[in-house]
N, C-alpha and C. Protein backbone atom coordinates (compact mmCIF):
# COMPACT_ATOMS: atom_id res chain seq x y z
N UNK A 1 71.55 73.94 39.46
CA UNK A 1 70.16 73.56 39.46
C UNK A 1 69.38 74.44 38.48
N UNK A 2 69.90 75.85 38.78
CA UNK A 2 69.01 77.01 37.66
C UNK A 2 69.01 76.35 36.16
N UNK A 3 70.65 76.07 35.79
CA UNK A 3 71.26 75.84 34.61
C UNK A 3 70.80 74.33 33.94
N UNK A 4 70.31 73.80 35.13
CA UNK A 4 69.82 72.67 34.44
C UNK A 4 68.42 73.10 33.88
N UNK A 5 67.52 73.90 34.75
CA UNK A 5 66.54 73.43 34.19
C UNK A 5 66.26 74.67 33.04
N UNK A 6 67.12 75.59 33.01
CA UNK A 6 67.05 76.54 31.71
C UNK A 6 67.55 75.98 30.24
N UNK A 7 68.38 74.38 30.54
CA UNK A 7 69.06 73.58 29.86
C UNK A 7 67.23 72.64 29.38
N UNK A 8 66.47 72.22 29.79
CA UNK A 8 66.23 71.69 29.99
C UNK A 8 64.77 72.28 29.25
N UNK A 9 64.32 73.25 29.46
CA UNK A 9 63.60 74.48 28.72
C UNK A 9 64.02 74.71 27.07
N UNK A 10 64.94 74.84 27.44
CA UNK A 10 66.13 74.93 25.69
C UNK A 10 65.92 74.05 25.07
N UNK A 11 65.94 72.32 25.49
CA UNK A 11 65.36 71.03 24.98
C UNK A 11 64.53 70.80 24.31
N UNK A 12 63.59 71.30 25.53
CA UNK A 12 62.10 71.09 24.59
C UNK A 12 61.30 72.52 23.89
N UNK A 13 62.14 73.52 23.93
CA UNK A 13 61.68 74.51 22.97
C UNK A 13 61.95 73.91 21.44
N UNK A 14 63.36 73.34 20.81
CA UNK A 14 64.14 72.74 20.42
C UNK A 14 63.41 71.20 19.87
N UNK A 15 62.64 70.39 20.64
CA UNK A 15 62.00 69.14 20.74
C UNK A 15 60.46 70.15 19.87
N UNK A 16 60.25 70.69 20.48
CA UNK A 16 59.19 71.11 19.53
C UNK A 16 59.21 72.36 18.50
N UNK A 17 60.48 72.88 18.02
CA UNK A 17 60.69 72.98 16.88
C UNK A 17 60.70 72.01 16.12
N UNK A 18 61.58 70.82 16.09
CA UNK A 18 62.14 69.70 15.43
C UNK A 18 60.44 68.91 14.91
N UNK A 19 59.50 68.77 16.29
CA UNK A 19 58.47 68.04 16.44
C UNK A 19 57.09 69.11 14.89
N UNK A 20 57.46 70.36 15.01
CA UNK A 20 56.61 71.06 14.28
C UNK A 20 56.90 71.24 12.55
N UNK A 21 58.49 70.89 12.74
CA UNK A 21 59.13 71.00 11.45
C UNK A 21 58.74 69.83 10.68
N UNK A 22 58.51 68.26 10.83
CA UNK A 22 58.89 67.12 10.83
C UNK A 22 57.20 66.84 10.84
N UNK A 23 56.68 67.46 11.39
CA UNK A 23 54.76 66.90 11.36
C UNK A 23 55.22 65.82 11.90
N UNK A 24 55.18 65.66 12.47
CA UNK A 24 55.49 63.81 13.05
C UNK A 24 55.38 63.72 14.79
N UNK A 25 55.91 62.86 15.04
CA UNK A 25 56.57 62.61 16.38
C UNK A 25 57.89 62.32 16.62
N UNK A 26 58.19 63.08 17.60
CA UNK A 26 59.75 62.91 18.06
C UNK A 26 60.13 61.93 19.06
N UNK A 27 61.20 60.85 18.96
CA UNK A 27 61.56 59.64 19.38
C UNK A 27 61.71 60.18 20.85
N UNK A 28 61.76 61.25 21.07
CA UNK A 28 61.99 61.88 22.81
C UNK A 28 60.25 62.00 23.55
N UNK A 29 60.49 61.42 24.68
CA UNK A 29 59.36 61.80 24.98
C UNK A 29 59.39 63.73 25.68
N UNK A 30 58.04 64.25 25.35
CA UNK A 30 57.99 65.49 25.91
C UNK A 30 58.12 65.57 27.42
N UNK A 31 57.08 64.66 27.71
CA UNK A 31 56.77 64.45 28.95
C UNK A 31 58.02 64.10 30.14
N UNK A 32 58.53 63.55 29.68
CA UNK A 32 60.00 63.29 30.61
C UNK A 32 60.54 64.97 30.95
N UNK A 33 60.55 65.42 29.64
CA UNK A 33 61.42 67.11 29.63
C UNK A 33 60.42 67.61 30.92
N UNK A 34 59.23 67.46 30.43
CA UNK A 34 58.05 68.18 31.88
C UNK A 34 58.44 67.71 32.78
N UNK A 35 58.58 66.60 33.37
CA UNK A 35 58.48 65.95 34.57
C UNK A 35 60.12 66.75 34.84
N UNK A 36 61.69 66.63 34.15
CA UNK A 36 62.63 66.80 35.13
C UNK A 36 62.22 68.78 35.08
N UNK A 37 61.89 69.34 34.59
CA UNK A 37 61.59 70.56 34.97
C UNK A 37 60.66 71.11 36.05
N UNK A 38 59.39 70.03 36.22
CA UNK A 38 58.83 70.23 37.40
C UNK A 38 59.61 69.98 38.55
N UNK A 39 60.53 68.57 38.92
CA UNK A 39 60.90 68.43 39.64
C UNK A 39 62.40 69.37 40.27
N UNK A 40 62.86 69.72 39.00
CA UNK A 40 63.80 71.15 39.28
C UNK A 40 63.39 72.49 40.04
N UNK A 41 62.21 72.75 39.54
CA UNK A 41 61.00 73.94 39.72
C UNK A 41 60.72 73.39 41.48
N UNK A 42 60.29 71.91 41.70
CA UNK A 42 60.14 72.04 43.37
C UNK A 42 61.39 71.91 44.10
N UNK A 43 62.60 71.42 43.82
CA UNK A 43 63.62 71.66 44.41
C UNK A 43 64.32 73.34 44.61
N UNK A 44 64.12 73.78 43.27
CA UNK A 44 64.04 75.65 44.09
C UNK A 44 63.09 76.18 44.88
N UNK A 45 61.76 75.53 44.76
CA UNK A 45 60.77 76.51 45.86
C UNK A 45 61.04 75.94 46.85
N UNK A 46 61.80 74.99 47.35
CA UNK A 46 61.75 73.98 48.71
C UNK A 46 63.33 74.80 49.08
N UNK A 47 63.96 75.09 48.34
CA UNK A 47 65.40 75.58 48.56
C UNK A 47 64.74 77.10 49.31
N UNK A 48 64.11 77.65 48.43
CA UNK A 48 63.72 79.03 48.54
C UNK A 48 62.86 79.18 50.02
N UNK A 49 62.01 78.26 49.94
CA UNK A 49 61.27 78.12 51.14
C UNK A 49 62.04 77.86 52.70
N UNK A 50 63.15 76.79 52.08
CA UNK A 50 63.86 76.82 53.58
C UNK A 50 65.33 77.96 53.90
N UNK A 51 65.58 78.87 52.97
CA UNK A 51 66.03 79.96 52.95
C UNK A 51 65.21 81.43 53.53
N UNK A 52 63.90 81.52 53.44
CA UNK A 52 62.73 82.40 53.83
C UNK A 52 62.85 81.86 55.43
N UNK A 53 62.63 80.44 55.81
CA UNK A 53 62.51 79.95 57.03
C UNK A 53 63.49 80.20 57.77
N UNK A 54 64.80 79.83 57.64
CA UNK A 54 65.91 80.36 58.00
C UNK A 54 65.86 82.02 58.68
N UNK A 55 65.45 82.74 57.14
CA UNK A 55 65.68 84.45 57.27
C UNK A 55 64.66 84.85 58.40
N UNK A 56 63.09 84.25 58.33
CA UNK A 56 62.14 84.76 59.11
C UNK A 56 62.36 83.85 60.69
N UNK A 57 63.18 82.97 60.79
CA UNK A 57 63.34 82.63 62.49
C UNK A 57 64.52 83.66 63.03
N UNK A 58 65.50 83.90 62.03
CA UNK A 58 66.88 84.71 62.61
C UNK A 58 66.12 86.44 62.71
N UNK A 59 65.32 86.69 62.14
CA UNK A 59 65.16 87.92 62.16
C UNK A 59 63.81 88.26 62.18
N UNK A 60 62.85 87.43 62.79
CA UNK A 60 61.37 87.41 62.79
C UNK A 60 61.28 87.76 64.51
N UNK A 61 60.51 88.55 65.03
CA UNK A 61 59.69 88.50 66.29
C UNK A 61 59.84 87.57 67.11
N UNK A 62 59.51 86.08 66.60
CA UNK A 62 59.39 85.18 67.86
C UNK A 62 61.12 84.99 68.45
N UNK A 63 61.72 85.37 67.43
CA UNK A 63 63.44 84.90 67.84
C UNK A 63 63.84 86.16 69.06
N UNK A 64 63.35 87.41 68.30
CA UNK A 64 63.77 88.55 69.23
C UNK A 64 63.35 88.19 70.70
N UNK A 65 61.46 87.97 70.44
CA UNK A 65 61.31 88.30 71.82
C UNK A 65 61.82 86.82 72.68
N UNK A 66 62.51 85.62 72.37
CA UNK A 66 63.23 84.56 72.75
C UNK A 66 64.20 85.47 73.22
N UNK A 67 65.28 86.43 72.56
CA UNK A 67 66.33 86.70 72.66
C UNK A 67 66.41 87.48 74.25
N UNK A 68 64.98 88.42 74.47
CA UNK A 68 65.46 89.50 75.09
C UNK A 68 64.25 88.16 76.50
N UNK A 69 63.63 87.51 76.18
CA UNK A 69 63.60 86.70 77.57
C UNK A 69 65.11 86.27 77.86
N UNK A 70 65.83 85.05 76.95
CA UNK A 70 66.74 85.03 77.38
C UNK A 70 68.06 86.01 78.36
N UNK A 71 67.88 87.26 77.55
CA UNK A 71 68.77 87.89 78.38
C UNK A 71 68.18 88.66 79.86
N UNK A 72 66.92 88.63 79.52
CA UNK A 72 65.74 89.03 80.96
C UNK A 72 65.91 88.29 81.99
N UNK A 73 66.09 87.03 81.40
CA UNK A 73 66.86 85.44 82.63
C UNK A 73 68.01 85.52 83.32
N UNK A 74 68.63 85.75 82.05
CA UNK A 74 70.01 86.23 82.68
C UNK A 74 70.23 87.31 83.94
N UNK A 75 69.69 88.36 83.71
CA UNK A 75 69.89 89.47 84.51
C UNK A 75 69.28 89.30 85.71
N UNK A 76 68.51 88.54 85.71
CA UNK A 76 66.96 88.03 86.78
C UNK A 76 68.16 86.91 87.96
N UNK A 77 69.16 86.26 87.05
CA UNK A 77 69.76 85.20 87.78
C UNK A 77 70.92 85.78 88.01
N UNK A 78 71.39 87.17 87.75
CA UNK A 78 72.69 88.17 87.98
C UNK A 78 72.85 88.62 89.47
N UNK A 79 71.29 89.26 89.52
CA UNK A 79 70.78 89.93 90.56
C UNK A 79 70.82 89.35 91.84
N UNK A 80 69.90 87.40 91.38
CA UNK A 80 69.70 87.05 92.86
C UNK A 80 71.06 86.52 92.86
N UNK A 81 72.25 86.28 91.83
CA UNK A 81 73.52 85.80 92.60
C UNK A 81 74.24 86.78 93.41
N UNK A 82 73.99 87.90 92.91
CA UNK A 82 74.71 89.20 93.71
C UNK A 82 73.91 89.18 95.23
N UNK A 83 72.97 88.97 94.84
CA UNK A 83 71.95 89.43 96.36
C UNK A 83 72.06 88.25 97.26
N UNK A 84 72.34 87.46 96.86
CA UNK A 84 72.33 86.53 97.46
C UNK A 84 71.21 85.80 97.73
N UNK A 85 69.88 85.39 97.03
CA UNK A 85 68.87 84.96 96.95
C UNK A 85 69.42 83.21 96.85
N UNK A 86 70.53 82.87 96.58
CA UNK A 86 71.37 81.21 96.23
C UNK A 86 70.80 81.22 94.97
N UNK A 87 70.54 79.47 94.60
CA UNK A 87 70.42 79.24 92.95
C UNK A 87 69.36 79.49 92.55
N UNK A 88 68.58 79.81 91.80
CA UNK A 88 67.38 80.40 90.76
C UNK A 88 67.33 79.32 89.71
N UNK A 89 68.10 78.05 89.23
CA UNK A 89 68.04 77.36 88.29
C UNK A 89 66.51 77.26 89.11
């Protein structure tokens, strides 16, 4: 994905050498080169973004304090099985 759109950068650096050399217009449109580079550009921040999301649920606060209710449950439903309180579901 990187390689495309550094491929793709290279193009139209390239498209407008050719375009500046030539005074003219080039049979390529520019605009296409823009458009697949933008759309490269939101497929990494959307990659990047759900990589951050990932990192900040596994290792963010709300997961911990999930983690240590969960095991607070546990121990809570250890107790009354030992004690004999019956089921706690």
């Amino acid at each position: 994905m990187i390689n495309s759109t550094a491929h793709a950068w290279i193009d139209l650096i390239h498209l407008r050498r050719h375009t500046s050399e030539r005074g003219g217009e080039e049979e390529e449109d520019i605009f296409s080169h823009i458009y697949f580079i933008m759309i490269d550009l939101l497929i990494i921040l959307f990659y990047i973004a759900g990589l951050m999301n990932i990192c900040l649920h596994t290792l963010g606060t709300r997961s911990r304090k999930h983690i240590h209710w969960w095991l607070y449950n546990e121990k809570e439903q250890r107790k009354h099985l030992l004690h004999g309180y019956g089921d706690c579901s």
